[in-house]
Protein backbone atom coordinates (compact mmCIF):
# COMPACT_ATOMS: atom_id res chain seq x y z
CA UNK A 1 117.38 79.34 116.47
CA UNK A 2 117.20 82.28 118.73
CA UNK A 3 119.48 84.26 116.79
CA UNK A 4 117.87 83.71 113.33
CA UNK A 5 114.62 84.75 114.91
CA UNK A 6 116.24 87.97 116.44
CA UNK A 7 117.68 88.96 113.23
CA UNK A 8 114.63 88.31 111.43
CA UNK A 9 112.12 90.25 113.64
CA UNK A 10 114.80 92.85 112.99
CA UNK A 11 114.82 92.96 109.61
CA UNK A 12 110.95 92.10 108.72
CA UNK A 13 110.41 95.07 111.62
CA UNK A 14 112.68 97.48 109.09
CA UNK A 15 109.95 96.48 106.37
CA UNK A 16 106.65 97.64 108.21
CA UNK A 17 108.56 100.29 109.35
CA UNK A 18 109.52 101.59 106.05
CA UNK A 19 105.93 100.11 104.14
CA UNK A 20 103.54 100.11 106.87
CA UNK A 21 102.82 96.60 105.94
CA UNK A 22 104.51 92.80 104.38
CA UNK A 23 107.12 92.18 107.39
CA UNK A 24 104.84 90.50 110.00
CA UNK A 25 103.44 88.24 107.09
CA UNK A 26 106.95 87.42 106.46
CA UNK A 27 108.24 86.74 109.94
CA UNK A 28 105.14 84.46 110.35
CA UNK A 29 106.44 82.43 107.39
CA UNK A 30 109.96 82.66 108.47
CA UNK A 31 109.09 81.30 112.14
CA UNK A 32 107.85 78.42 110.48
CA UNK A 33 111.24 77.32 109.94
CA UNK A 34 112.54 77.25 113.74
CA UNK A 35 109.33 76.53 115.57
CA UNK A 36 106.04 73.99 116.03
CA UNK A 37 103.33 75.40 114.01
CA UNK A 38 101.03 75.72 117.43
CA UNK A 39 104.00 78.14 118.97
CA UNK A 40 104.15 80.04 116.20
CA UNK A 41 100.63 82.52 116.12
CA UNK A 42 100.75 83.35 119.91
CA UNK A 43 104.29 83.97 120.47
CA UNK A 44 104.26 86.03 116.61
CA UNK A 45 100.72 87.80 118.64
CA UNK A 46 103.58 89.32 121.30
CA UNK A 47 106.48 90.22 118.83
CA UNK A 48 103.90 92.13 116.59
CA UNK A 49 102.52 93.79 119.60
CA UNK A 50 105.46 95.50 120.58
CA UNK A 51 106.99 95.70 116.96
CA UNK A 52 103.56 97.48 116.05
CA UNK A 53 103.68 99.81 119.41
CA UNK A 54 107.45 100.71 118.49
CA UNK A 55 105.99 102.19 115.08
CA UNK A 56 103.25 103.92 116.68
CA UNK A 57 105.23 105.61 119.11
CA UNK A 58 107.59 106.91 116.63
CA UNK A 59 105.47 108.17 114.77
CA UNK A 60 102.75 109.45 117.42
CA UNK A 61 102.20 112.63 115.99
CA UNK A 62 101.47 110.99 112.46
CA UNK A 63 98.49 108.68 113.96
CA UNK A 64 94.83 109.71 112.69
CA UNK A 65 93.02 109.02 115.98
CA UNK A 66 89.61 110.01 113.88
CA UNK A 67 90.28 107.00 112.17
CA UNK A 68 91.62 104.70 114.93
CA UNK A 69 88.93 105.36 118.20
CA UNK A 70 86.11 103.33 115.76
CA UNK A 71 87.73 100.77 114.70
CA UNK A 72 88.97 99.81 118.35
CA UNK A 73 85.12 100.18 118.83
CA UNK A 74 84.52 97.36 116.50
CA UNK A 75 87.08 95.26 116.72
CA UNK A 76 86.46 93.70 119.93
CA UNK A 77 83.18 93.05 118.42
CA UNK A 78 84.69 90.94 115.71
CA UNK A 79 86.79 89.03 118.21
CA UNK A 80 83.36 88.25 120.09
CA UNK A 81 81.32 87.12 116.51
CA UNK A 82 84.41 84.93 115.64
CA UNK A 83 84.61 83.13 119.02
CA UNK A 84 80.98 81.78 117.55
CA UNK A 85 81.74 81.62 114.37
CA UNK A 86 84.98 80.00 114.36
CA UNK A 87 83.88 76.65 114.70
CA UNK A 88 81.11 76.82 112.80
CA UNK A 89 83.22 77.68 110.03
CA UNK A 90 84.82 74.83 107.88
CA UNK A 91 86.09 76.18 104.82
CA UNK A 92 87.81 79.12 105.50
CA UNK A 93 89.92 79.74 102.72
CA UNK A 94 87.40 81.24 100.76
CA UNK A 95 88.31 84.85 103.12
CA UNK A 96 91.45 84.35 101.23
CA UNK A 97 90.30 84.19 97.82
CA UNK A 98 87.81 87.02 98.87
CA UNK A 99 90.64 89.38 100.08
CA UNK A 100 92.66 88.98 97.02
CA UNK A 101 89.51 89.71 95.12
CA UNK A 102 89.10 93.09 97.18
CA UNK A 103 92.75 93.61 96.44
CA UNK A 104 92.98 93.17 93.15
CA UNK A 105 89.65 95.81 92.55
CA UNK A 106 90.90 98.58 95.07
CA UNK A 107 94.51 98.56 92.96
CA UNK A 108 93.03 97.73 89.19
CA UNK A 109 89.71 100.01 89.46
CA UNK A 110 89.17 102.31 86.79
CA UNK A 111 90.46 105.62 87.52
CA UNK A 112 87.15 107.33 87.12
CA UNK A 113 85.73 105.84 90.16
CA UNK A 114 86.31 108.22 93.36
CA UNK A 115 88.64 106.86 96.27
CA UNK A 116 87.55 105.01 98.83
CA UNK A 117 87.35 107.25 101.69
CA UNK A 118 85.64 105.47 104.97
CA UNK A 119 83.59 107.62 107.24
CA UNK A 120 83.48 107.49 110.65
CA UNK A 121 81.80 105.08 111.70
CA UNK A 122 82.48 103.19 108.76
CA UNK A 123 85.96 102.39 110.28
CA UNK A 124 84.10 100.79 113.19
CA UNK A 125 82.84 98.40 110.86
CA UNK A 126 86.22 97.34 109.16
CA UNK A 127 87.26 96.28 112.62
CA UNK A 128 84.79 94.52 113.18
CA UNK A 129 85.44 92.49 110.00
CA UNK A 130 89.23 92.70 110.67
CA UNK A 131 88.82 91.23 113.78
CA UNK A 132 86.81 87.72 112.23
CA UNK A 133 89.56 88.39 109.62
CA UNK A 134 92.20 88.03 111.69
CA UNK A 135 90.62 85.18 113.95
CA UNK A 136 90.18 82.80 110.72
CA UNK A 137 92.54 83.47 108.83
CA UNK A 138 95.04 85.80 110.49
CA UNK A 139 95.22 88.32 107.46
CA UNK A 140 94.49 91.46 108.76
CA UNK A 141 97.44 93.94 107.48
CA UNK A 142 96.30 93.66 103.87
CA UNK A 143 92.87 93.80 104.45
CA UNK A 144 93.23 97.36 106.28
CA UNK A 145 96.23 98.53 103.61
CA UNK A 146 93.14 98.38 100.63
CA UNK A 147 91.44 101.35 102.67
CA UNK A 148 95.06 103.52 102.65
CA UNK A 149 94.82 103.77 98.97
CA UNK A 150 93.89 107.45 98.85
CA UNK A 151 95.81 110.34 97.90
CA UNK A 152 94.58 112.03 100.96
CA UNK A 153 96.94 110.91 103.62
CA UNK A 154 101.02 111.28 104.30
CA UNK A 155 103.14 108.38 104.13
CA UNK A 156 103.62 108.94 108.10
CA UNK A 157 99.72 108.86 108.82
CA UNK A 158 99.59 105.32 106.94
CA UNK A 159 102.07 103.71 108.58
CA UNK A 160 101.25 105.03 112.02
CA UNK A 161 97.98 104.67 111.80
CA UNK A 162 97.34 100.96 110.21
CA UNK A 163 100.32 100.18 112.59
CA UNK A 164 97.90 101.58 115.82
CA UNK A 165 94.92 99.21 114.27
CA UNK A 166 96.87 96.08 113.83
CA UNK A 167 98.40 96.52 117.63
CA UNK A 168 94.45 96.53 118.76
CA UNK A 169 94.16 92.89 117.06
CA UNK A 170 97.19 91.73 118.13
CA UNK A 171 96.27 92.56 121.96
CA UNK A 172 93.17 90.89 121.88
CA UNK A 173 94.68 87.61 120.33
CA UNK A 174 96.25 87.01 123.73
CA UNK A 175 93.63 86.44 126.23
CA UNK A 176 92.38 83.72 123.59
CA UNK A 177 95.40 82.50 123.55
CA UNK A 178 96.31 82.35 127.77
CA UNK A 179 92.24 81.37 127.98
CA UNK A 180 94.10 78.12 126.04
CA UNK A 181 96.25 77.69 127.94
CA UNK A 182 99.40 78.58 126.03
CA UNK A 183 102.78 78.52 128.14
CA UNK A 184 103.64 81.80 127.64
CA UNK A 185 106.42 81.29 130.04
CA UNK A 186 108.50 79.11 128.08
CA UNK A 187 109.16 81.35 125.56
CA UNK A 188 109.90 84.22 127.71
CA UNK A 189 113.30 84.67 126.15
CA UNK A 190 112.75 84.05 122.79
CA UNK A 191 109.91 86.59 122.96
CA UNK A 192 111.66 89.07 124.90
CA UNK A 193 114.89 89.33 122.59
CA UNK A 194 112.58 89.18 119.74
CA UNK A 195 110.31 92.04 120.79
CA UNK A 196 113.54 94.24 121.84
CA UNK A 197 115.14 93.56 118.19
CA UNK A 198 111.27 94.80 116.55
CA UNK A 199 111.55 98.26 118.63
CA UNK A 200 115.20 98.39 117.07
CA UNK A 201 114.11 97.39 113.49
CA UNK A 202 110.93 99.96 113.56
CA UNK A 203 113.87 102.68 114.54
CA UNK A 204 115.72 101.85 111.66
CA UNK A 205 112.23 101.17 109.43
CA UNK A 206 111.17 104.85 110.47
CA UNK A 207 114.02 106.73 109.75
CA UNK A 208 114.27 105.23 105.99
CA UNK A 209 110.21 106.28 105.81
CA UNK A 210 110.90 109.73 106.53
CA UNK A 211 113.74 110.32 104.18
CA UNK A 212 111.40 108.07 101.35
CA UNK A 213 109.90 110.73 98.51
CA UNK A 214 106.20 110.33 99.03
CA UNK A 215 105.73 108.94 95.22
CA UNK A 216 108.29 106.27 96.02
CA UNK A 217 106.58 105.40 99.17
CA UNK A 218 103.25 104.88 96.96
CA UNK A 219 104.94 102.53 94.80
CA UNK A 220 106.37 100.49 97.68
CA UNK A 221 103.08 99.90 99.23
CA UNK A 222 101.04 99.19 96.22
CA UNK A 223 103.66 96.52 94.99
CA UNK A 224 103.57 94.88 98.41
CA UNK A 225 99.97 94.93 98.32
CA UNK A 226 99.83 93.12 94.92
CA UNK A 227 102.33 90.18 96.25
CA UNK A 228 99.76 90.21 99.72
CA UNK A 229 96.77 89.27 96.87
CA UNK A 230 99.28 86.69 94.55
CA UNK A 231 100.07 85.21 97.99
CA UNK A 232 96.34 84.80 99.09
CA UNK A 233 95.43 83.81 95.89
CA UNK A 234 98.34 80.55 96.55
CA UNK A 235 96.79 80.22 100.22
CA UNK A 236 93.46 79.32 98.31
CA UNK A 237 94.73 77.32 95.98
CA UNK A 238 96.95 75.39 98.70
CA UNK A 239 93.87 74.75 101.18
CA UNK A 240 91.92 73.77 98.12
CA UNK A 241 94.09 70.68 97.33
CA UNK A 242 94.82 69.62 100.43
């Protein structure tokens, strides 16, 4: 079990690396396989943490701190709103069929309409709203990717930047998660091994992004995008019938 999980925070750490988004969605999924589903979000919380750190690190120079200091603003915010919220809240998988429904308009628009091009404190907003995202549903990597769609920014500042947002949601997942009491200790090598193999796979995942023709890299993100939006569009449909 340990192994699997090592070689597939590895390899799904490659993927962000290289497309800024899709391989912490997948290692969720593949974690499903080896672990109980209540060991699965806070321990994933820690391996995305440092795989997300690794990227930004790597790419420090690349990260747009205009568009990073508001949304760790409002994301804290969100995490606050959601605490209230998040029982109050039955029927949550209408977030999914609501992302996928933002997804699906910032890739399909008609080319005549401009970019969207968040100002400053515009971006304190989104994570705001990324934070209740990620609290309900856990979904916030495709939710921030619809706001990279502009022709404005490098490959590099993408994936450094969205990587330095997610890491702010990821950190404040874990005092929720110690305030329930989660046994954090029990999983110290799993986590650890698992956290060293991300900073390995973002390495790797870097590397290919810099040698990646910009055009390429566009192509890459927008099809992963697409599957993130068939894929919430399932989710719905799933929680719907259950």
């Amino acid at each position: 079990m340990i192994f699997a999980l090592v070689i597939s925070a590895f390899l799904t750490s490659i993927i962000s690396g290289v497309a800024g988004m899709a391989g912490g969605v997948l290692l969720l999924s593949l974690m499903t396989f080896f672990l109980d589903i209540r060991s699965i979000v806070p321990i994933h919380g820690v391996v995305q943490l440092v795989s997300n750190s690794s990227r930004c690190w790597y790419l420090r120079q690349n990260v747009r701190m205009d568009f990073f200091w508001p949304f760790f603003l409002g994301a804290p915010l969100g995490f606050v709103a959601a605490y209230f919220i998040l029982g109050q809240i039955e029927k949550t998988q209408y977030l999914y069929l609501f992302l996928s429904i933002l997804i699906f308009w910032a890739l399909f628009k008609p080319k005549n309409l401009p970019e969207i091009r968040l100002k400053s404190y515009q971006w304190a907003v989104l994570g705001f709203f990324s934070a209740i995202q990620g609290a309900l549903v856990g979904a916030t990597g495709p939710l921030l990717a619809i706001f990279y769609l502009r022709s404005d920014l490098k490959k590099e500042e993408i994936v450094a930047t969205k990587a330095m947002q997610q890491l702010t949601t990821h950190l404040l997942k874990i005092p929720l998660f110690l305030s329930l009491d989660f046994a954090y200790s029990e999983f110290l090598l799993l986590i650890t091994l698992m956290s060293a193999s991300t900073i390995l796979g973002s390495l790797v995942g870097v590397k290919i992004l810099k040698r990646l023709p910009e055009n390429f890299f566009q192509i890459i993100f927008k099809s992963l995008l697409f599957l993130a939006a068939i894929r919430m569009v399932y989710k719905f449909y799933e929680a719907m019938n259950v």
